[in-house]
Protein backbone atom coordinates (compact mmCIF):
# COMPACT_ATOMS: atom_id res chain seq x y z
CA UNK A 1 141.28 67.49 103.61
CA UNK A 2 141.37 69.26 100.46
CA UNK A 3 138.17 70.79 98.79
CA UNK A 4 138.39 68.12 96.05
CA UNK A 5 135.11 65.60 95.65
CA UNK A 6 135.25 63.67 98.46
CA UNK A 7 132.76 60.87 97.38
CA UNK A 8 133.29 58.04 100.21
CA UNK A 9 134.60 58.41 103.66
CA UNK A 10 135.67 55.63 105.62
CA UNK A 11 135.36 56.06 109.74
CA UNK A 12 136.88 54.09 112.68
CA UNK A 13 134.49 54.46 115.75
CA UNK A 14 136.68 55.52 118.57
CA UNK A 15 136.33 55.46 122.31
CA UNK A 16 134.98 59.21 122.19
CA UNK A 17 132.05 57.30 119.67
CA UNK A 18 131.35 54.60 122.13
CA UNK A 19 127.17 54.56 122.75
CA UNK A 20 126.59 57.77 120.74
CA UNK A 21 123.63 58.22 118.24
CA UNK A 22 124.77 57.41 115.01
CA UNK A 23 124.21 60.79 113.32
CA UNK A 24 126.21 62.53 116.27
CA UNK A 25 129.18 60.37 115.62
CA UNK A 26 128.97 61.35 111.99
CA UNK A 27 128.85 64.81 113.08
CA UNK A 28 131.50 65.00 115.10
CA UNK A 29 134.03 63.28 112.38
CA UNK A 30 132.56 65.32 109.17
CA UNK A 31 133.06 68.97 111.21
CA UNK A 32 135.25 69.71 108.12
CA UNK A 33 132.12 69.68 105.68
CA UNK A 34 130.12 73.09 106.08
CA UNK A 35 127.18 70.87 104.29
CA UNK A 36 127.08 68.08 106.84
CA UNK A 37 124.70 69.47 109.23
CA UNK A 38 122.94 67.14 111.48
CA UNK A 39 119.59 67.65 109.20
CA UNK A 40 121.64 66.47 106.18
CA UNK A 41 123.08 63.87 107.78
CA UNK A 42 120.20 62.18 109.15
CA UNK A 43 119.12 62.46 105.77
CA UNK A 44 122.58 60.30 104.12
CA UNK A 45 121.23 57.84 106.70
CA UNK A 46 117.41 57.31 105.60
CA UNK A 47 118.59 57.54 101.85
CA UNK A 48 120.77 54.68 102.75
CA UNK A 49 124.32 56.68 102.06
CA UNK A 50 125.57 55.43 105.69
CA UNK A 51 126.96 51.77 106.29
CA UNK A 52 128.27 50.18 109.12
CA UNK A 53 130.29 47.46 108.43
CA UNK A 54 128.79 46.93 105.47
CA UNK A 55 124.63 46.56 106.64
CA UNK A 56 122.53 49.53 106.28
CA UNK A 57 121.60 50.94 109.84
CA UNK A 58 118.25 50.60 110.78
CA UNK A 59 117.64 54.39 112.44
CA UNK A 60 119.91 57.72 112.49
CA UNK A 61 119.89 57.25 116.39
CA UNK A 62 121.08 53.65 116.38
CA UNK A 63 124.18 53.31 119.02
CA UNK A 64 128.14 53.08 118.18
CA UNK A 65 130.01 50.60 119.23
CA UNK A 66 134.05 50.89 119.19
CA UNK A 67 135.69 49.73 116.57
CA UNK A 68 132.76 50.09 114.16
CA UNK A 69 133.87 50.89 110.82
CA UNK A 70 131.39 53.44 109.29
CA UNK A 71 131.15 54.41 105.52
CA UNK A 72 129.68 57.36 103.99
CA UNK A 73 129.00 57.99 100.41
CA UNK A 74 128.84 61.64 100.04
CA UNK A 75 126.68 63.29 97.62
CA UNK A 76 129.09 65.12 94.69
CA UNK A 77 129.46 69.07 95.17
CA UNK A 78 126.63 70.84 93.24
CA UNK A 79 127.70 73.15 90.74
CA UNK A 80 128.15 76.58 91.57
CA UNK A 81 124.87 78.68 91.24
CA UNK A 82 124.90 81.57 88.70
CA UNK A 83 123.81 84.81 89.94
CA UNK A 84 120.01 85.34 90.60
CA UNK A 85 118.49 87.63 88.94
CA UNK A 86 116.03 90.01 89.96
CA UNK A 87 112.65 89.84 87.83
CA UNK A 88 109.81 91.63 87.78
CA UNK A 89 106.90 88.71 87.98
CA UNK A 90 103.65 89.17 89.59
CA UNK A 91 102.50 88.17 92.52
CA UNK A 92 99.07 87.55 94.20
CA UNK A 93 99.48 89.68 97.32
CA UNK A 94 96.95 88.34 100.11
CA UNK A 95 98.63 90.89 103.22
CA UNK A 96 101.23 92.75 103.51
CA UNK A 97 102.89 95.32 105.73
CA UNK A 98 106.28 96.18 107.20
CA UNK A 99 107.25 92.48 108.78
CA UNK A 100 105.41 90.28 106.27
CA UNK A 101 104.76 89.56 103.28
CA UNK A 102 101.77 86.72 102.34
CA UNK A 103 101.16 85.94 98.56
CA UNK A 104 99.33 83.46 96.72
CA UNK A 105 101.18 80.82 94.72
CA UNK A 106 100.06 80.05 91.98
CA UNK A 107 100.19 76.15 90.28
CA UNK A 108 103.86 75.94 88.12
CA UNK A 109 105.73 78.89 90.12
CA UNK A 110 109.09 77.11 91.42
CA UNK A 111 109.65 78.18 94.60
CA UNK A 112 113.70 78.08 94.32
CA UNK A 113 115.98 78.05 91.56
CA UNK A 114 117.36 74.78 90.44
CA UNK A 115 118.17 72.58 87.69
CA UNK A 116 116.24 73.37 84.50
CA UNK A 117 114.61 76.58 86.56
CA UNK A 118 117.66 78.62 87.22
CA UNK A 119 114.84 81.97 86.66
CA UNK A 120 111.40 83.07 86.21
CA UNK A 121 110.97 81.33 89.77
CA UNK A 122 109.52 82.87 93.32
CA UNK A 123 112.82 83.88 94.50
CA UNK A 124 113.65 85.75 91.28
CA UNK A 125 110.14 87.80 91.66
CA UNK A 126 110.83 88.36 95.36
CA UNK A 127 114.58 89.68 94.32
CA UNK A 128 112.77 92.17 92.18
CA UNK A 129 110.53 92.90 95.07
CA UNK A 130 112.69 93.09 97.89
CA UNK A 131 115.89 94.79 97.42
CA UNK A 132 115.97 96.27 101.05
CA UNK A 133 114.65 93.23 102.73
CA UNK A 134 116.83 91.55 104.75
CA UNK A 135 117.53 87.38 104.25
CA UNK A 136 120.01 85.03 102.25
CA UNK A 137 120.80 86.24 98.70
CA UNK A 138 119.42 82.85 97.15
CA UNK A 139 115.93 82.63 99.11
CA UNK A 140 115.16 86.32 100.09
CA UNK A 141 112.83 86.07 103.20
CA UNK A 142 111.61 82.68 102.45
CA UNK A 143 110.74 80.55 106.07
CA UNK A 144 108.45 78.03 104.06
CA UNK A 145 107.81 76.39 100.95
CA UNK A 146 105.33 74.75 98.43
CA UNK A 147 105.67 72.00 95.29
CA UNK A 148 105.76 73.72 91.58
CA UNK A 149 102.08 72.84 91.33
CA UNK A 150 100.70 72.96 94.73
CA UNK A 151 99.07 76.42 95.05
CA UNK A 152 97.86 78.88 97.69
CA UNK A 153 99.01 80.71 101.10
CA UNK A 154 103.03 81.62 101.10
CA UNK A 155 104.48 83.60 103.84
CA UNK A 156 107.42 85.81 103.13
CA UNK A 157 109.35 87.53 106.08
CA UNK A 158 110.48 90.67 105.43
CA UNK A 159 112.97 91.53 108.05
CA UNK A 160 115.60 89.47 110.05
CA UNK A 161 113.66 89.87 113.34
CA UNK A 162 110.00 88.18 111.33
CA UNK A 163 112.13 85.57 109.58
CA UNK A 164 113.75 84.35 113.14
CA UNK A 165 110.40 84.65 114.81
CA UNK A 166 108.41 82.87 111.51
CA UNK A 167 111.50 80.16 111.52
CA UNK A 168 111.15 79.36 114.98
CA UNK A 169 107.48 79.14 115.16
CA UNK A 170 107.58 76.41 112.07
CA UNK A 171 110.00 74.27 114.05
CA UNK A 172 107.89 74.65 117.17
CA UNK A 173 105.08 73.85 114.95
CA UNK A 174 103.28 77.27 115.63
CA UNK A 175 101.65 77.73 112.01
CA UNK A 176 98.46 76.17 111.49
CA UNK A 177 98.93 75.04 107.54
CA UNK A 178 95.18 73.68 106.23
CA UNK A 179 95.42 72.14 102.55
CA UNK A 180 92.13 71.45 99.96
CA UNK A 181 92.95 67.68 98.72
CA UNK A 182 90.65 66.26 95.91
CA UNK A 183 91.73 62.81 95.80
CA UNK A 184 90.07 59.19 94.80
CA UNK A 185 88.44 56.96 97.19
CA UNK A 186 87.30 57.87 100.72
CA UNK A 187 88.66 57.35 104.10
CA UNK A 188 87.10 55.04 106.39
CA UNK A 189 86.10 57.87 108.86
CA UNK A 190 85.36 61.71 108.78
CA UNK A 191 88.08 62.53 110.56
CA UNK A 192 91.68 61.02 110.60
CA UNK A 193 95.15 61.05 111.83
CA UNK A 194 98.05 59.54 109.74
CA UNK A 195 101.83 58.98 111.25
CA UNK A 196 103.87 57.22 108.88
CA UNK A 197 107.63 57.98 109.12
CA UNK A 198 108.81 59.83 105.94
CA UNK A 199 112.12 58.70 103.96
CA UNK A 200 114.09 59.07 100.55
CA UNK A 201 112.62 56.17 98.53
CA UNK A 202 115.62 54.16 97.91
CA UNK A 203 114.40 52.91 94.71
CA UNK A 204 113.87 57.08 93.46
CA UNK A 205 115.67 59.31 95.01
CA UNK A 206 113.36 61.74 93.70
CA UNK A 207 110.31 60.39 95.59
CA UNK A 208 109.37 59.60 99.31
CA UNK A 209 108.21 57.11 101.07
CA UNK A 210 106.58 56.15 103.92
CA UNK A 211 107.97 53.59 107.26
CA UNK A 212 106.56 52.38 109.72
CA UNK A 213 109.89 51.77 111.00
CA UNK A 214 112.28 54.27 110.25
CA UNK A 215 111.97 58.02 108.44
CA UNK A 216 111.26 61.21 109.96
CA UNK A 217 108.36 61.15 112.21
CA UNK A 218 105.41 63.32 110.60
CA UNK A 219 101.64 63.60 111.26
CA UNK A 220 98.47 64.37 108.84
CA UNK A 221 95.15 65.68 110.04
CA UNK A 222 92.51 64.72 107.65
CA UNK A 223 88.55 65.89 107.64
CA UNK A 224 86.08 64.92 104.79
CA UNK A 225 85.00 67.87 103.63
CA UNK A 226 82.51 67.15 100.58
CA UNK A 227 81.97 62.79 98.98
CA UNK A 228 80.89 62.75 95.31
CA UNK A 229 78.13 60.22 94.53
CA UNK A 230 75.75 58.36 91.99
CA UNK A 231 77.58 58.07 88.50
CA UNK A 232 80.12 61.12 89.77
CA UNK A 233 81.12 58.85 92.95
CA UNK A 234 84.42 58.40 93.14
CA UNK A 235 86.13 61.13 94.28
CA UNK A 236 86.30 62.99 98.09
CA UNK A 237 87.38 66.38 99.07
CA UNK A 238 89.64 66.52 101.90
CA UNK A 239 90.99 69.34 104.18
CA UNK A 240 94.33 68.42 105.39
CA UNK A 241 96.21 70.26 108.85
CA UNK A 242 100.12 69.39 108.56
CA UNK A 243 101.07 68.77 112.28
CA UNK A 244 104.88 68.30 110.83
CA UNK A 245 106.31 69.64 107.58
CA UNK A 246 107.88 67.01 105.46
CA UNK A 247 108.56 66.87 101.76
CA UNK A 248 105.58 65.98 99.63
CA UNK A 249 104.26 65.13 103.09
CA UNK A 250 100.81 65.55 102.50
CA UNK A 251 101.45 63.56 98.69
CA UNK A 252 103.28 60.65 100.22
CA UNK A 253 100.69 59.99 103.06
CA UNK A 254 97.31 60.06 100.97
CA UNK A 255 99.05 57.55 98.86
CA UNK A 256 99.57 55.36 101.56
CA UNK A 257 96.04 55.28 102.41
CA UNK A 258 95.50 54.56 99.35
CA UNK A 259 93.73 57.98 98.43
CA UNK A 260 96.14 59.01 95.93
CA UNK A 261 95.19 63.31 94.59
CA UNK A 262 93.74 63.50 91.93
CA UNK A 263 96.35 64.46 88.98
CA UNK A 264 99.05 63.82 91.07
CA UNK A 265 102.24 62.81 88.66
CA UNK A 266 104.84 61.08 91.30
CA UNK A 267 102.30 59.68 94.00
CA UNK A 268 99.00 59.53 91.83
CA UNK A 269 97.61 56.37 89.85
CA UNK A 270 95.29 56.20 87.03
CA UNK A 271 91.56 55.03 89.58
CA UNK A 272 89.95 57.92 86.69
CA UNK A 273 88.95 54.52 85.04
CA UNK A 274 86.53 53.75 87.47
CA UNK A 275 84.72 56.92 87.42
CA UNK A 276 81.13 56.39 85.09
CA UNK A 277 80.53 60.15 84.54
CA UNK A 278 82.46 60.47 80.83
CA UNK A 279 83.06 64.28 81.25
CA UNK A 280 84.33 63.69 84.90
CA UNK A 281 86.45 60.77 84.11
CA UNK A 282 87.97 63.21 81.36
CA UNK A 283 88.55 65.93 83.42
CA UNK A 284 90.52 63.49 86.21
CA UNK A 285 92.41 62.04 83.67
CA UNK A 286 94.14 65.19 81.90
CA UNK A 287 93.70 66.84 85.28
CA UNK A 288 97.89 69.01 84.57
CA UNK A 289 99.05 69.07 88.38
CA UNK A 290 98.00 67.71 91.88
CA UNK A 291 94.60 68.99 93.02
CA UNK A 292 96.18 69.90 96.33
CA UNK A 293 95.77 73.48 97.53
CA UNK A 294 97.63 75.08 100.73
CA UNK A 295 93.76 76.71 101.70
CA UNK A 296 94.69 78.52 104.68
CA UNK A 297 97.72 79.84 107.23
CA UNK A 298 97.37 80.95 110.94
CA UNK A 299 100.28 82.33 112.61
CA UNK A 300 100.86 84.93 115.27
CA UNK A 301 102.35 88.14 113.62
CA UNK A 302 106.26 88.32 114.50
CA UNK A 303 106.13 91.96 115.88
CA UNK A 304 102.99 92.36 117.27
CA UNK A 305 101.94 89.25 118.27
CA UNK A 306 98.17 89.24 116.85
CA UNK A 307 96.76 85.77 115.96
CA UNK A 308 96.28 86.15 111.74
CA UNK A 309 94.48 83.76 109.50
CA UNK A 310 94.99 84.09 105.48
CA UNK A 311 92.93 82.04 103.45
CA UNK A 312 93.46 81.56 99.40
CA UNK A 313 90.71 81.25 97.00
CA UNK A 314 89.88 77.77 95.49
CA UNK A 315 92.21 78.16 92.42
CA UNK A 316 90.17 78.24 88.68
CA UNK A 317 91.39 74.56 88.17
CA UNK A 318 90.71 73.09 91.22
CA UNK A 319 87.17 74.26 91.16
CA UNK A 320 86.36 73.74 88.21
CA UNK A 321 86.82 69.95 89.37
CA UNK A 322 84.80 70.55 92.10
CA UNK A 323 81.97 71.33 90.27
CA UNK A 324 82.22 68.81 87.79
CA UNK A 325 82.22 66.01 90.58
CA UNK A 326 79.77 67.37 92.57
CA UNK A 327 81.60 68.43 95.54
CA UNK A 328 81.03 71.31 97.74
CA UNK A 329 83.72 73.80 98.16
CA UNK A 330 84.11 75.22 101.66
CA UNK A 331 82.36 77.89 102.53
CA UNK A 332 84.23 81.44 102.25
CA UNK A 333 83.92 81.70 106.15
CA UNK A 334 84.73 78.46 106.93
């Protein structure tokens, strides 16, 4: 193959393919294409990229039979990246020593450079930060991430020994990630589990959505926290504990239980009508982001093994909303 766009392949199951999960067939015949990882490729499945014989399969693990002819439309080659640049932009610093770094996002930081925020993003301020750190050029010591306006606890790694130890412990599901959701309605019990699978939406490719069927498994904790009432009813503050780590996981899931966040522009809806309160309903309505807040982070320090817990203060917004609806933040020591 040559390194021009390759934006279909065509595939003729073989013997070899006969019984194999879907997305190790695929892996096996697109060995050639550093980008088709089995991650990625289970992805081209869900998004619906992946025929066979010309009906979209139902799971990534669904069985080959011989003879099977398998299409792939493959996603265009981004555009090479420009240089990073290394800027100096602030950062809240919760901890930090020789293995770790743990900051405070703030609402609007990008986390990576991409389209229309090629600087002034995370990685750019780390850059500045970290020129002796070791990690990949494009995401310096970066093992997690949050949305543009999702604020709160970020761990950095700051060596290649803490960003193997901090990578495997997120796929083992080691960190404990706790999130501060207002959102509208209120659950039918204090305390909740949701497992929806989580896919591309096929009708946005920019959005998810949730299967019961298909998509990556993924699990939400949920806990009423504080319910506003009388003519401020109407809203509920939830904390959230991410069992998995899925995009806009937390987003996609509320939504299906019909608790969409409050000021939430992809997954949200406009239930501020219902509120009575005038100043409330205001607020909710020009609300600028998603009132969703990563509150806390436990994970055992990579070197010396000590159990660590950051938490990050309710953000001005957010409680500011709080207040206005009536709802009790939790306690500092909680």
């Amino acid at each position: 193959m040559t390194d021009a766009p390759r934006p279909r392949r065509t595939i003729r199951a073989d013997r070899g393919d006969t019984g194999e999960r879907l997305d190790r067939v695929l892996l096996r015949h697109l060995n050639d294409l550093p980008e088709a990882s089995r991650t990625k490729i289970q992805e081209w499945i869900e998004g619906g990229y992946v025929s066979i014989g010309g009906r979209r399969p139902k799971k990534t693990s669904e069985k080959v039979k011989t003879g099977d002819e398998i299409e792939i439309h493959l996603p265009a080659p981004p555009p090479p990246r420009p240089d990073l640049v290394a800027q100096d932009i602030p950062l809240s610093v919760l901890f930090e020593d020789s293995e770790i770094l743990v900051l405070n996002k703030p609402p609007g930081l990008v986390v990576h450079p991409a389209v229309g925020h090629r600087d002034g993003t995370l990685v750019n301020a780390l850059l500045h930060r970290s020129k002796e750190w070791a990690g990949p050029a494009d995401r310096p010591g970066l093992v997690h991430r949050l949305d543009k306006d999702t604020s709160g606890v970020l761990v950095v790694a700051k060596s290649e020994r803490a960003m193997a130890v901090l990578g495997r412990a997120i796929k083992e599901r080691f960190l404990e990630k706790e999130y501060l959701a207002v959102v509208y309605g209120s659950p039918p019990v204090r305390k909740g589990r949701i497992d929806f699978g989580i896919l591309r939406d096929p009708r946005d490719r920019k959005r998810m959505a949730v299967s019961t069927s298909s998509g990556r498994a993924s699990t939400t904790l949920y806990e009423i926290l504080s319910e506003s009432s009388s003519s401020l009813s109407g809203l509920t503050l939830l904390k959230c504990g991410l069992v998995t780590g899925r995009t806009h996981q937390i987003r996609v899931h509320l939504k299906a239980l019909h608790l969409p966040i409050v000021g939430d522009p992809t997954y949200g809806s406009p239930r501020w009508k219902g509120i009575k309160d005038e100043t409330l309903r205001e607020l909710c309505r020009t609300f600028p982001r998603q009132a969703l807040h990563a509150w806390r982070l436990t994970l055992m320090h990579p070197t010396t093994g000590e159990k660590m817990t950051f938490t990050a203060p309710v953000p001005g917004d957010v409680k500011a909303l709080l207040e206005a609806a009536g709802l009790a933040p939790p306690g500092a020591g909680a």
